[in-house]
Protein backbone atom coordinates (compact mmCIF):
# COMPACT_ATOMS: atom_id res chain seq x y z
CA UNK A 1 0.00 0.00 0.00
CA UNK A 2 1.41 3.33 -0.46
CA UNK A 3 2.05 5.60 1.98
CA UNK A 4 -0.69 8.65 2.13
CA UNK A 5 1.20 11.87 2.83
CA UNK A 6 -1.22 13.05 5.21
CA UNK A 7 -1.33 10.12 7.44
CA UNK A 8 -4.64 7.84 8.06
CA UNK A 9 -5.90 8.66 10.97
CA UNK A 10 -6.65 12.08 11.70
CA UNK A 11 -9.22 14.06 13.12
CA UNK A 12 -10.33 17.91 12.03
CA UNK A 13 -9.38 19.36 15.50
CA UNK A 14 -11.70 22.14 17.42
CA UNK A 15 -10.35 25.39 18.61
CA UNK A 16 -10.37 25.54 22.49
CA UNK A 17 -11.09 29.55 23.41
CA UNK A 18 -11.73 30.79 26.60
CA UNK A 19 -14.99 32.12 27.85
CA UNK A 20 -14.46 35.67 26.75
CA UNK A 21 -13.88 34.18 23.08
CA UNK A 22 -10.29 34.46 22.73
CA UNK A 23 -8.36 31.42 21.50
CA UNK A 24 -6.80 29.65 24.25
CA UNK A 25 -3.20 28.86 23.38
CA UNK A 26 -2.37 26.25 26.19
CA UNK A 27 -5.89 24.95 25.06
CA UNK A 28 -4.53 24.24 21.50
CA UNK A 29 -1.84 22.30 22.61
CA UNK A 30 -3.58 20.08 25.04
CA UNK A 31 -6.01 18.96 22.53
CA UNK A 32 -2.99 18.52 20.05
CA UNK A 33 -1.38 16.38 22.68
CA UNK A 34 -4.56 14.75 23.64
CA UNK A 35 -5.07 13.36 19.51
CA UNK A 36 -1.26 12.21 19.39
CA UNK A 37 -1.77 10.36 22.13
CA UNK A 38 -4.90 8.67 20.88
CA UNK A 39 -3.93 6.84 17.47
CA UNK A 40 -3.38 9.64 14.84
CA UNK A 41 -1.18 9.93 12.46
CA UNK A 42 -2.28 13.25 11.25
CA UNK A 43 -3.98 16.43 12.37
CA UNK A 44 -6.34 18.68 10.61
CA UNK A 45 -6.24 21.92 12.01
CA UNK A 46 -8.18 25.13 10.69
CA UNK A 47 -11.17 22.99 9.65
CA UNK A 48 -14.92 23.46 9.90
CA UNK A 49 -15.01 21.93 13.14
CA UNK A 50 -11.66 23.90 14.38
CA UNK A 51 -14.29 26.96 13.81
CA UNK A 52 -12.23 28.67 10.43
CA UNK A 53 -15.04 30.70 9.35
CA UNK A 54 -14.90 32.89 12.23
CA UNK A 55 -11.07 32.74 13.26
CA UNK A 56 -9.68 35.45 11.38
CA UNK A 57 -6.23 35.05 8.92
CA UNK A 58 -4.03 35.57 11.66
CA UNK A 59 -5.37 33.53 14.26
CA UNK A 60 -5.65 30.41 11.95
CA UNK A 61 -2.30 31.00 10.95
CA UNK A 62 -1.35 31.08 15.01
CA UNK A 63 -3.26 27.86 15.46
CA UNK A 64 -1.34 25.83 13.02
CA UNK A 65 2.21 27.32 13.79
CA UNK A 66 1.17 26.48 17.56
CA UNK A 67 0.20 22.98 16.41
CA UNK A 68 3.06 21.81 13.83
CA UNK A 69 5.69 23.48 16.74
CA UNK A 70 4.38 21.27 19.31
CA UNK A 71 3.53 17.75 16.39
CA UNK A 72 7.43 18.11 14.67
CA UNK A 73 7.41 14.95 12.89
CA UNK A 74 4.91 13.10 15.22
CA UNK A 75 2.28 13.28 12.75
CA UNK A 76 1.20 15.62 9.56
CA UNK A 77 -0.37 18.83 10.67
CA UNK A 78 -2.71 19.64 7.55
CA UNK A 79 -3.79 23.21 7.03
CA UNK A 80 -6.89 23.82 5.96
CA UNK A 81 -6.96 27.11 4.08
CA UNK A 82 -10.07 26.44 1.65
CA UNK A 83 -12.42 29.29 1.39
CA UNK A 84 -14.94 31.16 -1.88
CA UNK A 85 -11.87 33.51 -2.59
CA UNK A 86 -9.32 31.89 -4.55
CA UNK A 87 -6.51 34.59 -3.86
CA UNK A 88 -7.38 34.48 -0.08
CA UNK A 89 -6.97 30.29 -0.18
CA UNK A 90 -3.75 30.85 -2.20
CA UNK A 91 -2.04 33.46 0.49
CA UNK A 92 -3.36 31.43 3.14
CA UNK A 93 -1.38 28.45 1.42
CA UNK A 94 1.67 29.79 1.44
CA UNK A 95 1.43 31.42 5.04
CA UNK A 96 0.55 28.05 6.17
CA UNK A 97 3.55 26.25 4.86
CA UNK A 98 5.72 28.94 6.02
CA UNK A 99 4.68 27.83 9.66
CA UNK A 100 5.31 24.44 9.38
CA UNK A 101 2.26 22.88 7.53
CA UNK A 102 2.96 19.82 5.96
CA UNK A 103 -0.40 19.36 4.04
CA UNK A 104 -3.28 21.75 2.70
CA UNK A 105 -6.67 20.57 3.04
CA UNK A 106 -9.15 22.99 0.40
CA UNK A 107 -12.53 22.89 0.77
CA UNK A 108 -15.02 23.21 -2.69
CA UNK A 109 -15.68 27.18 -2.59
CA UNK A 110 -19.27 27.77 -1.00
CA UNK A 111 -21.81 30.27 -1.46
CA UNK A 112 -20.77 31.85 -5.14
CA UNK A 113 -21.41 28.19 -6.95
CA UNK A 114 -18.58 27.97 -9.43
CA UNK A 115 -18.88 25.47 -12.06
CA UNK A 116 -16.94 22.69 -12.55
CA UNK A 117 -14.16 23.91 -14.86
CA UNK A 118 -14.02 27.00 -12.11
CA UNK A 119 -12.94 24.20 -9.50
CA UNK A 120 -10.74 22.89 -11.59
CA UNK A 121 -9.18 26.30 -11.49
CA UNK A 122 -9.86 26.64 -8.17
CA UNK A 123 -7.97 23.88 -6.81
CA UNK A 124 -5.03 23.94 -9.39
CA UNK A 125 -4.44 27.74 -8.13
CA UNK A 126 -4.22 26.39 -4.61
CA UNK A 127 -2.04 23.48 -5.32
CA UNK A 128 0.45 25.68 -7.35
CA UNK A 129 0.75 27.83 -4.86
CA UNK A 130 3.54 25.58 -2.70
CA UNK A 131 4.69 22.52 -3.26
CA UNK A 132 2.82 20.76 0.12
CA UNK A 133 0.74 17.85 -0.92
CA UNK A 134 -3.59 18.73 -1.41
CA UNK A 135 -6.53 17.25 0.09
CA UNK A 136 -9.85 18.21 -1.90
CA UNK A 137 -12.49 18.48 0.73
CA UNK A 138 -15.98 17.38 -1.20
CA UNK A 139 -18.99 18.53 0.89
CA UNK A 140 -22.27 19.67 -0.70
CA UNK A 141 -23.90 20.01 1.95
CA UNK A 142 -22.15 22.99 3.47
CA UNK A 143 -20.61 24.35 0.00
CA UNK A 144 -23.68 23.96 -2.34
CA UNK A 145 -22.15 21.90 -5.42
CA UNK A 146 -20.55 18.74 -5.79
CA UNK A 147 -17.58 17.96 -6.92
CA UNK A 148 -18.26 15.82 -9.87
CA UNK A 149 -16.34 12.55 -10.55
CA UNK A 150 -14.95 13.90 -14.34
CA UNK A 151 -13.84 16.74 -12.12
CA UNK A 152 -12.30 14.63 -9.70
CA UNK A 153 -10.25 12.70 -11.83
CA UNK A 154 -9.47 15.72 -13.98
CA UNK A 155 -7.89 16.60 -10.31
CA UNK A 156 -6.00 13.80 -9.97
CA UNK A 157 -3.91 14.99 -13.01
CA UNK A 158 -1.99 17.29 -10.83
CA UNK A 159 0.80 16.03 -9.33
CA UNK A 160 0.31 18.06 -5.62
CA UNK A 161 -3.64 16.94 -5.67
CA UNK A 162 -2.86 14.27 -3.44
CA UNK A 163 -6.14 12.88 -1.55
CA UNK A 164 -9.84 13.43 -1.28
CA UNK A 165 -12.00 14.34 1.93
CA UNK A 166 -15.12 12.84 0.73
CA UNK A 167 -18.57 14.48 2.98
CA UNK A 168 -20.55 13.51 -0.29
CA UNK A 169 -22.18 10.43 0.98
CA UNK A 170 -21.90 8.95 -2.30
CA UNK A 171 -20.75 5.78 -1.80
CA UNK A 172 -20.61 4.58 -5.26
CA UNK A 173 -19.20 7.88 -6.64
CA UNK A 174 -16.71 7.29 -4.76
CA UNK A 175 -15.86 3.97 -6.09
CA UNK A 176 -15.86 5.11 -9.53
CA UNK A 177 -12.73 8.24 -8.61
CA UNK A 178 -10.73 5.33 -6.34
CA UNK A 179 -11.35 2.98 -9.68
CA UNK A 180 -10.28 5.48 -12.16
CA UNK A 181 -7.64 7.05 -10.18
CA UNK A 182 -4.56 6.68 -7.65
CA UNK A 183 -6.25 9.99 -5.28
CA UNK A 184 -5.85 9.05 -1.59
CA UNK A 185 -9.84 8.47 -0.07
CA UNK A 186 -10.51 9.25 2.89
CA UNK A 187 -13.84 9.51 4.67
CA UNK A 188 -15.25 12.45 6.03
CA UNK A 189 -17.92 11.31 7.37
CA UNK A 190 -17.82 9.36 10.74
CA UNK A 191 -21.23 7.82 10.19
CA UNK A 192 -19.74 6.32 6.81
CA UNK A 193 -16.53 5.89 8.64
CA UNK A 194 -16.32 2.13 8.13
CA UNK A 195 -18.18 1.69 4.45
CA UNK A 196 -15.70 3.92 3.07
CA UNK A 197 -12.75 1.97 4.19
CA UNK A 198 -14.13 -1.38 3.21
CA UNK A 199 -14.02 -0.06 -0.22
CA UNK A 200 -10.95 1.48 -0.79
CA UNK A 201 -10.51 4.27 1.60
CA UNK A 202 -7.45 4.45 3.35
CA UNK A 203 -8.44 6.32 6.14
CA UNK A 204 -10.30 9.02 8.04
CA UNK A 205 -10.57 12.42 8.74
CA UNK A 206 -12.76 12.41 11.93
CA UNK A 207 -14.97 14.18 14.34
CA UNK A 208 -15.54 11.80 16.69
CA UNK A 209 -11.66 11.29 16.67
CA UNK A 210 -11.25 13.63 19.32
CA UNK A 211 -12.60 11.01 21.62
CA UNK A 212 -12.21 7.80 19.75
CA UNK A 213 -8.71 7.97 18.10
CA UNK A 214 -7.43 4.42 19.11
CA UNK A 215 -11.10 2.94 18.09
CA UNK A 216 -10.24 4.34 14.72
CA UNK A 217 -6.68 3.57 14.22
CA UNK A 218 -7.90 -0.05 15.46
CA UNK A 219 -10.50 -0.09 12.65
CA UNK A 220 -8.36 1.10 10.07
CA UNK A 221 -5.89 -1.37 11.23
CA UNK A 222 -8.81 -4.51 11.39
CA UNK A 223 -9.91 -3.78 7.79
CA UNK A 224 -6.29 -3.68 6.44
CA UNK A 225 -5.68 -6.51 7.84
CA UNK A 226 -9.35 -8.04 6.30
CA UNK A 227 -10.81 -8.32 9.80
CA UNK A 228 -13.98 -7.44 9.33
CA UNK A 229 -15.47 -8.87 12.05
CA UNK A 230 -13.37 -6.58 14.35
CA UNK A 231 -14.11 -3.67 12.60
CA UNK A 232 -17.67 -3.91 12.58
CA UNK A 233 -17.68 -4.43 16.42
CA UNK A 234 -15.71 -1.23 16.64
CA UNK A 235 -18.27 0.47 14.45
CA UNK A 236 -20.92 -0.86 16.59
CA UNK A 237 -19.66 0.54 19.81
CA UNK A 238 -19.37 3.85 18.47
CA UNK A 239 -22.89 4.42 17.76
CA UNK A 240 -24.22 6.13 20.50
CA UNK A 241 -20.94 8.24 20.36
CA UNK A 242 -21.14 9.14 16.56
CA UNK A 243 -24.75 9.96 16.83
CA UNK A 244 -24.27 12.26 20.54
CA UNK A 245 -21.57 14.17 18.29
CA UNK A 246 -22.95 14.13 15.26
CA UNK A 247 -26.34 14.59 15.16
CA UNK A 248 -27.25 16.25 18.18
CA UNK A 249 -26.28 19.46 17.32
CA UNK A 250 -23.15 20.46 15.49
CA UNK A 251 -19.88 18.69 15.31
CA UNK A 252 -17.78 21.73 16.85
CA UNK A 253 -20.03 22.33 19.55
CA UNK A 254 -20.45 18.38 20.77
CA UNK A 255 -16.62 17.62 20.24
CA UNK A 256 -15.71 21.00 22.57
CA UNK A 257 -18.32 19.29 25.09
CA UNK A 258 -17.03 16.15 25.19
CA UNK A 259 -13.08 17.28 25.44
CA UNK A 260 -14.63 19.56 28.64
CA UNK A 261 -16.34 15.95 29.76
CA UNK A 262 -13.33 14.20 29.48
CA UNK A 263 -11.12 17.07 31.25
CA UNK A 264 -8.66 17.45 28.23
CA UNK A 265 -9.73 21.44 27.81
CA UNK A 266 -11.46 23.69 30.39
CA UNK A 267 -14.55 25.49 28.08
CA UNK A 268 -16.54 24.51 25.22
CA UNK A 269 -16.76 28.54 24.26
CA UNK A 270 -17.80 28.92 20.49
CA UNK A 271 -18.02 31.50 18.77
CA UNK A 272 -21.23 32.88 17.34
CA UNK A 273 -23.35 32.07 15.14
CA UNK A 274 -22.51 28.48 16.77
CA UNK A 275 -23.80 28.45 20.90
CA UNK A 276 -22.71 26.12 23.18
CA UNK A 277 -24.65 22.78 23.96
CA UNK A 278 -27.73 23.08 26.49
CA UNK A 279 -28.40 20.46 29.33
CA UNK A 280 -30.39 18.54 27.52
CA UNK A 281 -27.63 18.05 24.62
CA UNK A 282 -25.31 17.47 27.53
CA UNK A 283 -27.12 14.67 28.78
CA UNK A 284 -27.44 12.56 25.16
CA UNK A 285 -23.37 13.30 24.66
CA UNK A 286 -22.63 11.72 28.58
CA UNK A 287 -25.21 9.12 27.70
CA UNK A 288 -23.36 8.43 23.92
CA UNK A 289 -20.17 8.44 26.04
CA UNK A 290 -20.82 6.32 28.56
CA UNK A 291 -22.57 3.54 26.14
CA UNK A 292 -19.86 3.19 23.69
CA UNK A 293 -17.17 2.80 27.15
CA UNK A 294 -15.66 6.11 27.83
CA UNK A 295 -16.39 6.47 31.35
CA UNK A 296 -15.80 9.64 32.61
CA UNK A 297 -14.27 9.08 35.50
CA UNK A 298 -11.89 6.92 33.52
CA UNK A 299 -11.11 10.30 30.72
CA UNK A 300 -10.99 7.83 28.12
């Protein structure tokens, strides 16, 4: 198999801030330390869940030279940097890899609908900015459009367009890109988490990661090693987890609550428009924690 250059098991990390909505440095490095030291391989930082739409340039920039400072060569720290302004993605590239990014993750530009020869631009722009390896984040259902699969392997063409982040939840167009072409797949999706890498995808890029690291490296493990049977199991126990995080609310919000639940950061603060979970959210993420056997008292 080769080797992904973003590593296989990594999760898009949150932002810790403190109450008054600054972002909390020491914060950022706990929950950095917290993911290395639960099965990853690689570290998404800047992401939708690590809150990128309302972090401004600087700050995200901060965040990721925190993060690769503290990683070094423990895992990939992978920038994301995607946004509707291709100049702002491509200055946000470079700044990125001059703070010690080792991958760009670039999200499908939302809101202004390009077409599909525009992300073709799009991402080629982005790519030729440095020479750090691209992830092409595919996820309708935030940007608006799809990433079609001519486009996709059109992609693939370029020699830094490296992987895909696939939120599509299109299992079978997903098939036909890994088929037709040598893009690293990863799943973006914890629900689909365990479909994707029984056909072809060679790893994640999680949510629920931030509390179930070592269940996924274990599961990407089991299915290279055609264990299916222990992968399934591991799927299984995660259910009340992946729905608590997933589906309760919002993914930034829940994963904030649950690092506060399992002491690893001190405040779930997000910013607005995203507001922190109430009791009764609370209660279904303890309940999701406890049933898939991450006792509090224990931390996980």
């Amino acid at each position: 198999m080769t080797t992904p250059p973003f590593g296989r098991v990594l999760t898009a990390m949150v932002t810790p801030m403190t109450p008054d909505g600054a972002v909390d440095e020491d914060g950022v490095l706990a929950v950095a330390e917290h993911l290395l030291t639960h099965g990853h391989d690689g570290i998404v930082v800047n992401g939708t869940t690590g809150e990128s739409a309302t972090l401004s340039a600087d700050e995200s920039i901060r965040v990721i030279e925190l993060v690769a400072a503290h990683v070094g060569e423990r895992a990939v720290v992978v920038a994301g940097v995607g946004s509707n302004d291709t100049a702002h993605s491509v200055a946000m590239a470079r700044r990125a890899a001059g703070v010690g990014a080792r991958g760009l993750l670039v999200v499908t530009p939302y809101y202004n609908k390009p077409t599909q020869p525009g992300l073709i631009a799009h991402f080629g722009a982005v790519a030729d900015a440095t020479d750090l390896p691209v992830l092409v984040y595919d996820i309708p259902g935030r940007t608006g459009i799809p990433i079609h699969t001519e486009t996709l392997v059109r992609l693939a063409e370029h020699p830094r367009i490296r992987g895909v982040k696939d939120a599509k939840g299109d299992l079978w167009a997903a098939t036909h890109v890994m088929a037709a072409t040598g893009l690293h797949w990863y799943s973006g999706d914890d629900v689909l988490n365990l479909a994707h890498l029984a056909q072809g995808a060679i790893g994640v890029v999680s949510v629920v990661g931030h509390v179930a690291g070592r269940e996924y490296a274990a599961m990407v493990a089991a299915v290279d090693a055609g264990d299916l049977v222990t992968a399934r199991a591991i799927h299984h126990r995660l259910v009340p987890l992946v729905d608590a995080i997933m589906t309760t609310s919002q993914g930034a919000i829940m994963a904030k609550a649950a690092l506060v639940e399992l002491g690893v950061i001190a405040s779930a603060h997000v910013r607005l428009p995203l507001v922190t979970s109430p009791p009764e959210h609370l209660a279904i993420l303890r309940a999701g924690l406890t049933r898939s056997g991450f006792g509090l008292a224990g931390k996980a």
